[in-house]
C-alpha atoms as a PDB file:
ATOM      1  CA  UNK A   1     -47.592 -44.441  -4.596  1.00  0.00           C
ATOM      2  CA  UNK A   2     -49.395 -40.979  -3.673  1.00  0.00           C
ATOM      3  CA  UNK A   3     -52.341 -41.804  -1.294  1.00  0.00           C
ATOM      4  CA  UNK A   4     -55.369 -39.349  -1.841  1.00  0.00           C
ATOM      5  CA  UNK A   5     -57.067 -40.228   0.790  1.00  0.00           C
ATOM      6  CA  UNK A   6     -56.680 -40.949   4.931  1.00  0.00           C
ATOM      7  CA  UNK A   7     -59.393 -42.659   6.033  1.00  0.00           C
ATOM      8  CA  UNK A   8     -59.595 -39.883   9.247  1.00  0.00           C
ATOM      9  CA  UNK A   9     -62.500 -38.529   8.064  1.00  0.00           C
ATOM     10  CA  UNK A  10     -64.925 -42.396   7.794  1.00  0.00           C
ATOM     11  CA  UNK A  11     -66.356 -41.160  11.713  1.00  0.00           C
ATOM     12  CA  UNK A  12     -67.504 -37.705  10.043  1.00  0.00           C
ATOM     13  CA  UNK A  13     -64.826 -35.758  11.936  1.00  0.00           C
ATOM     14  CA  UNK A  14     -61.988 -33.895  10.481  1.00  0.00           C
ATOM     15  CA  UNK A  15     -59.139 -32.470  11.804  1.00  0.00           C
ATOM     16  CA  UNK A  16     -58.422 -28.514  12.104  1.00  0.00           C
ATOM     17  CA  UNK A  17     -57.031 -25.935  14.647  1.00  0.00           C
ATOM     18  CA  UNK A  18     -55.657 -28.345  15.939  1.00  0.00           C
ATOM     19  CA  UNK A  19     -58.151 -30.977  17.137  1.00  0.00           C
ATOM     20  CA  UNK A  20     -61.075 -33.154  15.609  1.00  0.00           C
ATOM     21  CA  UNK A  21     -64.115 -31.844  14.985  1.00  0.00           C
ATOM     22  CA  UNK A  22     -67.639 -32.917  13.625  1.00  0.00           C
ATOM     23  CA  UNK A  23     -67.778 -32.551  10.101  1.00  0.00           C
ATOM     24  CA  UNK A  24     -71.402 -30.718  10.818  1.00  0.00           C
ATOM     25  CA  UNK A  25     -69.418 -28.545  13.065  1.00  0.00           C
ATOM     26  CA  UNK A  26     -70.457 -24.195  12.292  1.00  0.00           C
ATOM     27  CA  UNK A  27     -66.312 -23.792  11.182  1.00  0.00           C
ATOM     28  CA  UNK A  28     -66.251 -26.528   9.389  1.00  0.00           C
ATOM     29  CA  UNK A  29     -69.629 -25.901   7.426  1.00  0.00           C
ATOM     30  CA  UNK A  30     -67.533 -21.945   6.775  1.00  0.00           C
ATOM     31  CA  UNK A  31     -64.572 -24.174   5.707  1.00  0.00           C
ATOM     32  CA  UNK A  32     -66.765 -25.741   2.943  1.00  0.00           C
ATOM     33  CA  UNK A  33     -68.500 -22.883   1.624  1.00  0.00           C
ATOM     34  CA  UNK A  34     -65.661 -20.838   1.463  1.00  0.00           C
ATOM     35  CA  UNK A  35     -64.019 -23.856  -0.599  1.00  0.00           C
ATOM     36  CA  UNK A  36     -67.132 -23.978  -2.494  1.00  0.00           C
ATOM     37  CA  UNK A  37     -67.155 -20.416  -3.442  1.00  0.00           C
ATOM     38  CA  UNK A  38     -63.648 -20.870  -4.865  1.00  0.00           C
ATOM     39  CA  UNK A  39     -64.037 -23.920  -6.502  1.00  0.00           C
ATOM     40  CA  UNK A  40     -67.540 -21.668  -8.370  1.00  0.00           C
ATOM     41  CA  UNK A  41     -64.681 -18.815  -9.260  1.00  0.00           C
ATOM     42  CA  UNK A  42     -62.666 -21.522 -11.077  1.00  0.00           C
ATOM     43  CA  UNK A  43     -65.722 -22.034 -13.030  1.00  0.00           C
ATOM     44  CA  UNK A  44     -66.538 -19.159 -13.800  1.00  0.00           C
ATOM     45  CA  UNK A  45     -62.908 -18.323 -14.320  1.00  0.00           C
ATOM     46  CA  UNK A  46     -62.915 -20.807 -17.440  1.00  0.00           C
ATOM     47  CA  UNK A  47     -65.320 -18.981 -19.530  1.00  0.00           C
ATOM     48  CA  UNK A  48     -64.254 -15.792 -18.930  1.00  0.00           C
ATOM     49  CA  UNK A  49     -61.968 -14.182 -21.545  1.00  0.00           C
ATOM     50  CA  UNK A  50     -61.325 -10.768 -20.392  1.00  0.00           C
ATOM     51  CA  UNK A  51     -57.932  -9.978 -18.965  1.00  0.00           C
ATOM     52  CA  UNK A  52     -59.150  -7.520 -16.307  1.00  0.00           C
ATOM     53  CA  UNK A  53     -62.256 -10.083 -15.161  1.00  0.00           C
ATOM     54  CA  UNK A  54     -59.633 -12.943 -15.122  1.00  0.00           C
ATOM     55  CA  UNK A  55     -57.293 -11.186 -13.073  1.00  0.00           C
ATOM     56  CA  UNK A  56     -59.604 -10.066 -10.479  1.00  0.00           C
ATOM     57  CA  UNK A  57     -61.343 -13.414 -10.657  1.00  0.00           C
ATOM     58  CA  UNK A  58     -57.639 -14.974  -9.888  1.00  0.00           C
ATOM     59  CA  UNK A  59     -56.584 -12.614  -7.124  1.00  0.00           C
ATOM     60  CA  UNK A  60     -60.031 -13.582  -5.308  1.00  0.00           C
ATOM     61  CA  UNK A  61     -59.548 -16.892  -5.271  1.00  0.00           C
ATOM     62  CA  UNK A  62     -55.894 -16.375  -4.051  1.00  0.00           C
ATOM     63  CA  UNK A  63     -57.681 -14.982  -0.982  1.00  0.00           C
ATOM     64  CA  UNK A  64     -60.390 -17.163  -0.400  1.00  0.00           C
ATOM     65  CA  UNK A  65     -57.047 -19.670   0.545  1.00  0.00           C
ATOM     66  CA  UNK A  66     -56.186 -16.812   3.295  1.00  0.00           C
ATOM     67  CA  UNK A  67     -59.946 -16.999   4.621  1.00  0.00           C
ATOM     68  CA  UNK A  68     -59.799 -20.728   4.578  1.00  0.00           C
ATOM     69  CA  UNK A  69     -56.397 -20.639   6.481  1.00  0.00           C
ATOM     70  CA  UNK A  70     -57.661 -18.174   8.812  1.00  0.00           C
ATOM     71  CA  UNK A  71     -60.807 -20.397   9.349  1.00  0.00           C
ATOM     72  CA  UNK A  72     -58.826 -23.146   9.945  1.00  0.00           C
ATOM     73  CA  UNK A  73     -56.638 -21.760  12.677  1.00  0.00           C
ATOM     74  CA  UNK A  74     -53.630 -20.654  10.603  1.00  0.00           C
ATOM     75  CA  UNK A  75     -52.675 -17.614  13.031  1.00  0.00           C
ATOM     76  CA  UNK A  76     -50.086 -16.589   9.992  1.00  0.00           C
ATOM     77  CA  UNK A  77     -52.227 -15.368   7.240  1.00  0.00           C
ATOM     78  CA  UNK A  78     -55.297 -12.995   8.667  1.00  0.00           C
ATOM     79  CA  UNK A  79     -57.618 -10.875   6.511  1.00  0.00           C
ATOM     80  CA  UNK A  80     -57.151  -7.102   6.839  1.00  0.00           C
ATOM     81  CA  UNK A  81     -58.769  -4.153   5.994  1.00  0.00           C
ATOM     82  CA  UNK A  82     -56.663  -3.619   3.210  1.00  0.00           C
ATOM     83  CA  UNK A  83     -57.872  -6.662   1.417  1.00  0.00           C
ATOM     84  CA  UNK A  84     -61.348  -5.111   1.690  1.00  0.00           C
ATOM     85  CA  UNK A  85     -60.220  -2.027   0.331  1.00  0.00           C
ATOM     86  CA  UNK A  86     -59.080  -3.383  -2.934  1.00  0.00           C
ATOM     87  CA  UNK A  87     -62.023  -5.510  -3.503  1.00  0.00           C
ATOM     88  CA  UNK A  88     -64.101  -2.047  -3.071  1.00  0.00           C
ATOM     89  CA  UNK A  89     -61.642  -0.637  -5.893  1.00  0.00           C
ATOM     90  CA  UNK A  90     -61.957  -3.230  -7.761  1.00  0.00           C
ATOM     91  CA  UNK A  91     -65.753  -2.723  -7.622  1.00  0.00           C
ATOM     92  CA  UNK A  92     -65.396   0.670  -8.757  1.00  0.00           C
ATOM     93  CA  UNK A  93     -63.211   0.092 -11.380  1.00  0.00           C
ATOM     94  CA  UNK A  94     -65.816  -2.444 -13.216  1.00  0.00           C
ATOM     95  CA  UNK A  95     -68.707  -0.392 -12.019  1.00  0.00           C
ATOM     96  CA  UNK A  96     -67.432   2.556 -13.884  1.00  0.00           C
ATOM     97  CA  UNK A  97     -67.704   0.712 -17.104  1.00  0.00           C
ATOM     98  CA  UNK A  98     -71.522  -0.663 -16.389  1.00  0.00           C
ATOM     99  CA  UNK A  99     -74.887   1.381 -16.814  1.00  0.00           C
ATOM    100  CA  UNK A 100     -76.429   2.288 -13.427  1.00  0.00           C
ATOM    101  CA  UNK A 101     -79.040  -0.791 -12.385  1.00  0.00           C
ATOM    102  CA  UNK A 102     -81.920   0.423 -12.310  1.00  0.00           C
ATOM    103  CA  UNK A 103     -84.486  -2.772 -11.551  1.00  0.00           C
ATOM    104  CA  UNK A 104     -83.914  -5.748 -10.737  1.00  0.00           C
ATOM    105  CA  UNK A 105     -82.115  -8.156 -13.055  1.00  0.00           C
ATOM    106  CA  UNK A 106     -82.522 -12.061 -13.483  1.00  0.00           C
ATOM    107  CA  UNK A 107     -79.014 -14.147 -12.879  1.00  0.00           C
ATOM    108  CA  UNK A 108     -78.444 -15.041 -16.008  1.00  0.00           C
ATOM    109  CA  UNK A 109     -76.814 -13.704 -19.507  1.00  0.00           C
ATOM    110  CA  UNK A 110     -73.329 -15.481 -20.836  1.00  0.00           C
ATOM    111  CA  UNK A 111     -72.033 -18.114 -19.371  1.00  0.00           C
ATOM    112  CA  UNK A 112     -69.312 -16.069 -17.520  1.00  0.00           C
ATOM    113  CA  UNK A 113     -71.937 -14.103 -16.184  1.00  0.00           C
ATOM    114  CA  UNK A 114     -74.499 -16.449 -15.210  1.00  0.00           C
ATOM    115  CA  UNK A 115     -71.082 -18.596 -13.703  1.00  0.00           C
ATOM    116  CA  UNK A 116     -70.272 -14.871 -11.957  1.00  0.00           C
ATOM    117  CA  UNK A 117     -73.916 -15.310 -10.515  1.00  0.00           C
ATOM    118  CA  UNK A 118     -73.865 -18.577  -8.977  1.00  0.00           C
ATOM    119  CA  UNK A 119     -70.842 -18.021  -7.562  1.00  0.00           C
ATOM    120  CA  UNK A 120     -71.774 -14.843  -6.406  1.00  0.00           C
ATOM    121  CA  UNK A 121     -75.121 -16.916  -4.763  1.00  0.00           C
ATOM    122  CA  UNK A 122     -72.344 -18.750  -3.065  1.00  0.00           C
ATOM    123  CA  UNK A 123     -70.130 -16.425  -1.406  1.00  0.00           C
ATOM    124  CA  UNK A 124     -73.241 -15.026   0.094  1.00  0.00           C
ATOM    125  CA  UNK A 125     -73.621 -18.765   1.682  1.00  0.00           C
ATOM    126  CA  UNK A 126     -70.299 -18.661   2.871  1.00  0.00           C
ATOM    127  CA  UNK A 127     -70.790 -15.268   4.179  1.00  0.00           C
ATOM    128  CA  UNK A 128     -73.780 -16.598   6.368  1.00  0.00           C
ATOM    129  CA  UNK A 129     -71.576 -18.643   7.209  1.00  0.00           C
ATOM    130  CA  UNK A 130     -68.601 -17.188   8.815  1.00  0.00           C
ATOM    131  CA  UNK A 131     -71.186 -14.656  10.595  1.00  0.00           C
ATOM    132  CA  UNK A 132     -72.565 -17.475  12.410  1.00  0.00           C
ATOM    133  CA  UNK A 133     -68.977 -18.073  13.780  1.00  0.00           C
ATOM    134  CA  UNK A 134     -68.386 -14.494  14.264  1.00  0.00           C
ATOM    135  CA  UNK A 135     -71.604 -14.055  16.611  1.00  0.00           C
ATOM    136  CA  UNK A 136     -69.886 -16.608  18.486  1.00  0.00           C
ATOM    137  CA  UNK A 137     -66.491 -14.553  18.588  1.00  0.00           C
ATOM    138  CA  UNK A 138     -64.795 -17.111  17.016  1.00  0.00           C
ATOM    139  CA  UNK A 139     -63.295 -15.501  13.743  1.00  0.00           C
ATOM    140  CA  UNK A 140     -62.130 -12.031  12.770  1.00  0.00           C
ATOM    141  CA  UNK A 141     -64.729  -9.654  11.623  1.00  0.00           C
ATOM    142  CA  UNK A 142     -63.013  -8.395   8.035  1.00  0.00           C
ATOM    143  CA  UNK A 143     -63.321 -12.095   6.948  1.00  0.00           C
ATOM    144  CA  UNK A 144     -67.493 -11.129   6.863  1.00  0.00           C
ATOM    145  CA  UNK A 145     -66.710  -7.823   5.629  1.00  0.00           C
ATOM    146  CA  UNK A 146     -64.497  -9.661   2.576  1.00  0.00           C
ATOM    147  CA  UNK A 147     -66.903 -11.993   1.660  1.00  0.00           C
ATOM    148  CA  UNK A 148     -69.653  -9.193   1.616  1.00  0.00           C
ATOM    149  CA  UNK A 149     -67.430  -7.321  -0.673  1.00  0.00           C
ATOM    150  CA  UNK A 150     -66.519 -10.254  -3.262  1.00  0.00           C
ATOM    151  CA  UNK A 151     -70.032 -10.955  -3.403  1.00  0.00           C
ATOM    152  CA  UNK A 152     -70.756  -7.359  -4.517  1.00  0.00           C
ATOM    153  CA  UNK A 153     -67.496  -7.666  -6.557  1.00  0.00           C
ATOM    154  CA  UNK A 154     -69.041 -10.661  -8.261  1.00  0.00           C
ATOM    155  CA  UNK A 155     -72.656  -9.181  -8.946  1.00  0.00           C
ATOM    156  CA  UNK A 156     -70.390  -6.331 -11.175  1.00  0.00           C
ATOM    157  CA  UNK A 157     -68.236  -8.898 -12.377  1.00  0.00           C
ATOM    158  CA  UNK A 158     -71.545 -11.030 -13.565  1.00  0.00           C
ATOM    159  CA  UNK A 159     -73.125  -7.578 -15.017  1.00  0.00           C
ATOM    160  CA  UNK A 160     -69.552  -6.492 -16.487  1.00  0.00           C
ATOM    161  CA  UNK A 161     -69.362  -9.840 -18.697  1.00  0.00           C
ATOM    162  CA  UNK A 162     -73.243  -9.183 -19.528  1.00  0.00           C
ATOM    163  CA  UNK A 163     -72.097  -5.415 -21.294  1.00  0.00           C
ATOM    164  CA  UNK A 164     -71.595  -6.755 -24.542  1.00  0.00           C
ATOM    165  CA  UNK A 165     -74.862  -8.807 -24.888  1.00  0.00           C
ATOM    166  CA  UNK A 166     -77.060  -7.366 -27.288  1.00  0.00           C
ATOM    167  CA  UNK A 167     -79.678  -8.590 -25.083  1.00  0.00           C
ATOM    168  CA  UNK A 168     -79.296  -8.249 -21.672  1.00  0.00           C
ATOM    169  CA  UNK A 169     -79.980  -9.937 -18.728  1.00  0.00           C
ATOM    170  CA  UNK A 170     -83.822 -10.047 -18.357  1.00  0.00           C
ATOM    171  CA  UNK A 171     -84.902  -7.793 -15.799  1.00  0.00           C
ATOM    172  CA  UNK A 172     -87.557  -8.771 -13.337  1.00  0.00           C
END
């Protein structure tokens, strides 16, 4: 029989890079939110219908598993500039297809997009974050600069799914 649990975590610690650390511990808070910020994508993810938002939706959450890995001491996967880079043309490529903002705009619309919001409002949590850890020098810096640009990736994504609403998001 498949046991889903250990019973290593009933003292609040948990075990990562190698040791045991308080579950209130500043990586293992990162850990969380970056788990949390995938497990809002696969939300979002399942009222989303277009091909383009799904795949870009899918490929993020492929990578939030590298930043968890990398947060977690994995020395095999490690963000790079490169993944930055494609978030940033990914950005462009929905951006192109969306009026320019020009005031604010409430977090809300479809589903998808108020889904794309709140996760959105969660990478930025995660992103807080990992910058804690990386004023301590403890993680690599493009993990901040990824999270910085999904977030951005997911405020498009969010206004993207909005494009077709007859009315849009309320503006503040």
């Amino acid at each position: 029989m498949t046991h889903y649990y250990t019973k290593t975590g009933d003292k609040g610690e948990t075990g990562v890079t190698g040791q045991r650390l308080r579950k209130t511990d500043a990586r293992i808070s990162a850990i969380g939110d970056v788990d949390e910020t995938n497990a809002a994508l696969g939300v979002a993810l399942a009222h989303v219908e277009d091909v383009d938002v799904r795949s870009a939706i899918l490929h993020a959450q492929n990578l939030l598993f590298t930043v968890g890995a990398e947060l977690s001491g994995n020395a095999k996967v490690v963000m790079k500039a490169e993944h930055v880079e494609a978030l940033e043309k990914s950005i462009e490529f929905f951006g192109a297809k969306i009026k320019p903002q020009t005031t604010f705009l409430l977090p809300n619309g479809t589903k998808s997009a108020s889904f794309l919001h709140l996760a959105r409002a969660v990478c930025r949590r995660a992103e807080r974050s990992v910058v804690a850890l990386q004023e301590q020098k403890l993680v690599n810096a493009e993990l901040v600069r990824y999270l910085n640009r999904l977030s951005s990736l997911l405020y498009v994504l969010a206004r993207y799914e909005n494009r077709t609403v007859k009315e849009q998001a309320p503006v503040y």
